[in-house]
Protein backbone atom coordinates (compact mmCIF):
# COMPACT_ATOMS: atom_id res chain seq x y z
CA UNK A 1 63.31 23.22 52.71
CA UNK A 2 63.03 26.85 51.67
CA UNK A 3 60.85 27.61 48.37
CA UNK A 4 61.93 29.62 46.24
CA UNK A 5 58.93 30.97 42.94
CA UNK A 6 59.52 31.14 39.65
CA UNK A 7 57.53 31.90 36.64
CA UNK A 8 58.06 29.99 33.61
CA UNK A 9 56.26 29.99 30.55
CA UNK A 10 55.37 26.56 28.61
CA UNK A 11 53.90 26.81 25.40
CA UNK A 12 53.09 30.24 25.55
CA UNK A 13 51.26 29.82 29.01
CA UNK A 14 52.73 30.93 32.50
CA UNK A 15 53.01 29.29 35.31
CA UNK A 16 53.94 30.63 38.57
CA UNK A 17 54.76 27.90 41.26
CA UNK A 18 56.69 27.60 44.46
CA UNK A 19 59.72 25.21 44.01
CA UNK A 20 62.77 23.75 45.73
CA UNK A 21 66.37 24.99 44.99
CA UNK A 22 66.88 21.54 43.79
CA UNK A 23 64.03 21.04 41.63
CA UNK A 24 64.85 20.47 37.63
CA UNK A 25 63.40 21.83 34.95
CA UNK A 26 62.28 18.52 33.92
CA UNK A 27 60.34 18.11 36.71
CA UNK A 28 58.78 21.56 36.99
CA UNK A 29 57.16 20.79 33.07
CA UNK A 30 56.19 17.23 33.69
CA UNK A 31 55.24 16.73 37.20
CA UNK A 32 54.39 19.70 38.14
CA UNK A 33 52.49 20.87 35.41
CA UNK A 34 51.88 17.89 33.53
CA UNK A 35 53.78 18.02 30.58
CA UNK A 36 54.42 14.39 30.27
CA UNK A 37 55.71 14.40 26.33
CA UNK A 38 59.07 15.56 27.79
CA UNK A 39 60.70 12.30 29.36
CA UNK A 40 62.51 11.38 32.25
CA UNK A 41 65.65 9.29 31.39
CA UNK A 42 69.11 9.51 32.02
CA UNK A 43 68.37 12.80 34.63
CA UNK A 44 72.58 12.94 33.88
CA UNK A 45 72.19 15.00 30.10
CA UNK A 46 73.66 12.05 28.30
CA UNK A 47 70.13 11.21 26.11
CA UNK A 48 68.22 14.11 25.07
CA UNK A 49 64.69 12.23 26.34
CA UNK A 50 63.98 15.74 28.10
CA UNK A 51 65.18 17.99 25.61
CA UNK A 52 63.23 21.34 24.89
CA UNK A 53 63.34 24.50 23.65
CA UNK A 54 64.33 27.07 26.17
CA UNK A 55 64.58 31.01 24.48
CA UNK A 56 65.13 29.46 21.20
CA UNK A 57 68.25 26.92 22.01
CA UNK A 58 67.68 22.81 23.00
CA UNK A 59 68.41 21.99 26.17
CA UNK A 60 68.00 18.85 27.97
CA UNK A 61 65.81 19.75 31.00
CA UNK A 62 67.28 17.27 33.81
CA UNK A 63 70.03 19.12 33.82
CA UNK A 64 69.03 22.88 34.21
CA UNK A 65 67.26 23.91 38.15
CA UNK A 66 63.87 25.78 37.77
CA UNK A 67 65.51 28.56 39.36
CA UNK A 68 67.82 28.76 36.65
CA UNK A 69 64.86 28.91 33.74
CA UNK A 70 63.21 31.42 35.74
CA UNK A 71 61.28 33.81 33.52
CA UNK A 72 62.23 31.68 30.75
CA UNK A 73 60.44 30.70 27.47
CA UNK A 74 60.09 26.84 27.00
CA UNK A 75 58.95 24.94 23.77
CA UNK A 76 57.91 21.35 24.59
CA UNK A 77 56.85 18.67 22.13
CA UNK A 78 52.89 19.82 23.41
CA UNK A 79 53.43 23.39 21.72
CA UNK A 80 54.67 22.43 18.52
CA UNK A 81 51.77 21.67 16.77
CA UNK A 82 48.64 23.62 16.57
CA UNK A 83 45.48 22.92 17.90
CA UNK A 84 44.73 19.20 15.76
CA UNK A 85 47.14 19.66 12.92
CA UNK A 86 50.36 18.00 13.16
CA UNK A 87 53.57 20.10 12.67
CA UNK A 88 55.68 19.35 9.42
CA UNK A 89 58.20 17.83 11.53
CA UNK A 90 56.18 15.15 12.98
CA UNK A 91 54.29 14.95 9.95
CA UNK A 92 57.62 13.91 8.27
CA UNK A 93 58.44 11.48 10.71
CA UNK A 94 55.68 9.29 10.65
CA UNK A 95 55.74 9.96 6.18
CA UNK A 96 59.61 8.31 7.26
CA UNK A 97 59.00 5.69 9.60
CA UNK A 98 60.92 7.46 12.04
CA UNK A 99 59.76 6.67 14.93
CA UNK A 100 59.57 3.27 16.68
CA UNK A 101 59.43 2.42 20.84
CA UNK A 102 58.35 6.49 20.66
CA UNK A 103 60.37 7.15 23.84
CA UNK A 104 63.23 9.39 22.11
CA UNK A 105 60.59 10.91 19.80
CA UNK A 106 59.65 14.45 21.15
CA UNK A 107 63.20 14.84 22.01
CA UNK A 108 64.23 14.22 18.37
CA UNK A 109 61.40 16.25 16.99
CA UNK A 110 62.70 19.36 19.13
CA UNK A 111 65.93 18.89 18.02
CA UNK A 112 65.57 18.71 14.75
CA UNK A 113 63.08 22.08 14.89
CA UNK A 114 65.65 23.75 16.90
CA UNK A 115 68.06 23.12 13.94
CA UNK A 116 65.69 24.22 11.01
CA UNK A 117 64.74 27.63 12.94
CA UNK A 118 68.57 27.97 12.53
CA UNK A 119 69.71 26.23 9.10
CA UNK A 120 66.35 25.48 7.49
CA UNK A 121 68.31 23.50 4.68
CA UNK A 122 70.84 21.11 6.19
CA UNK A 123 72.98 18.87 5.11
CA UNK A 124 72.28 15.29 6.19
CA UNK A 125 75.46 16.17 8.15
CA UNK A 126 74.57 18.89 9.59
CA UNK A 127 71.23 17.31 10.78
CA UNK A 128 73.25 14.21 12.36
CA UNK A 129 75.14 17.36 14.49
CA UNK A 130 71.64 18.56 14.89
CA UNK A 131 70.57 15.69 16.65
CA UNK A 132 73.84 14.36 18.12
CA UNK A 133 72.40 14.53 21.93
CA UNK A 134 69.44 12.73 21.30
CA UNK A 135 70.19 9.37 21.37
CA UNK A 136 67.66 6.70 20.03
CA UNK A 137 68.24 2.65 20.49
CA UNK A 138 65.27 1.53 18.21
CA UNK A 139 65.63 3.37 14.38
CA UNK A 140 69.54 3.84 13.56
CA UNK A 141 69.09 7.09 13.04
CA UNK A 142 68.67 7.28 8.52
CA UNK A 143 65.61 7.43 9.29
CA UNK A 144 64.99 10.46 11.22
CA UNK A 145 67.65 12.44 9.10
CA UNK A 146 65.42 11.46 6.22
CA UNK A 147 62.40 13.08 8.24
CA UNK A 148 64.62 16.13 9.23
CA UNK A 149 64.96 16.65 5.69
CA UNK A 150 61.69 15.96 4.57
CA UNK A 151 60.94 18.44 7.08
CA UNK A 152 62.79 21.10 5.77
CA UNK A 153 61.39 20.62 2.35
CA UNK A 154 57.83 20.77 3.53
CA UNK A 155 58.63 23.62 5.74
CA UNK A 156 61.02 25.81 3.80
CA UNK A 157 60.40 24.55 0.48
């Protein structure tokens, strides 16, 4: 199968690698280069386990080729925080009990960043738009709109 290279950047880091025309996103950040906080679910789009940050917008990553993201910025739940200090966003959702089983966690967290770097005061509408694609079977949700607005507050004041 012909290879085709692409340079992405993760978290501020490139990375160069040959890849197939088929290969996702998803797996160029987490098998590839290890990345493993991004999930593998659904690989249809549908649960927002894989979502990241790609130039600024969420995207879920099963559902984009490598090619595509090709000298692309990605965010993944790794490069939110800095060095040993939690960002306010996680911060908030462990202050909220937000986060159970774990498994839709860094797909929430980046969901809920990707909506504050837009609207850094939401309503707890607006968050529930925010986070709409991410879908989570363990907390009902009230809980992670409380963190996304904890968030905010700790972030933006």
């Amino acid at each position: 199968m012909e290879k085709y290279e692409v340079a992405i950047t993760i978290n501020s880091k490139l990375y160069k690698q040959a890849v197939s025309a088929d290969t996702t996103l998803l797996d160029f950040i987490r098998d590839i280069n290890g990345f493993t906080g991004t999930k593998k679910s659904c690989e249809m789009g549908d649960c927002g386990a894989c979502s990241v940050i790609m130039d600024g917008k969420l995207v879920n990553s099963c559902i984009i080729l490598a090619v595509e993201a090709n000298n692309s910025s990605i965010l993944t739940i790794e490069g939110i925080s800095e060095k040993d200090t939690l960002h306010p966003i996680q911060q908030a959702f462990i202050e909220e009990g937000a986060i159970q089983c774990g498994y839709c966690t860094p797909g929430m967290i980046l969901a809920v960043k990707a909506l504050l770097d837009k609207n850094p005061n939401p309503t707890q509408e607006q968050i529930r738009a925010g986070i709409s694609g991410n879908l989570c079977r363990c907390t009902g949700y009230n809980k992670i709109v409380s963190a996304a607005s904890r968030a905010a507050k700790m972030i933006y004041g």
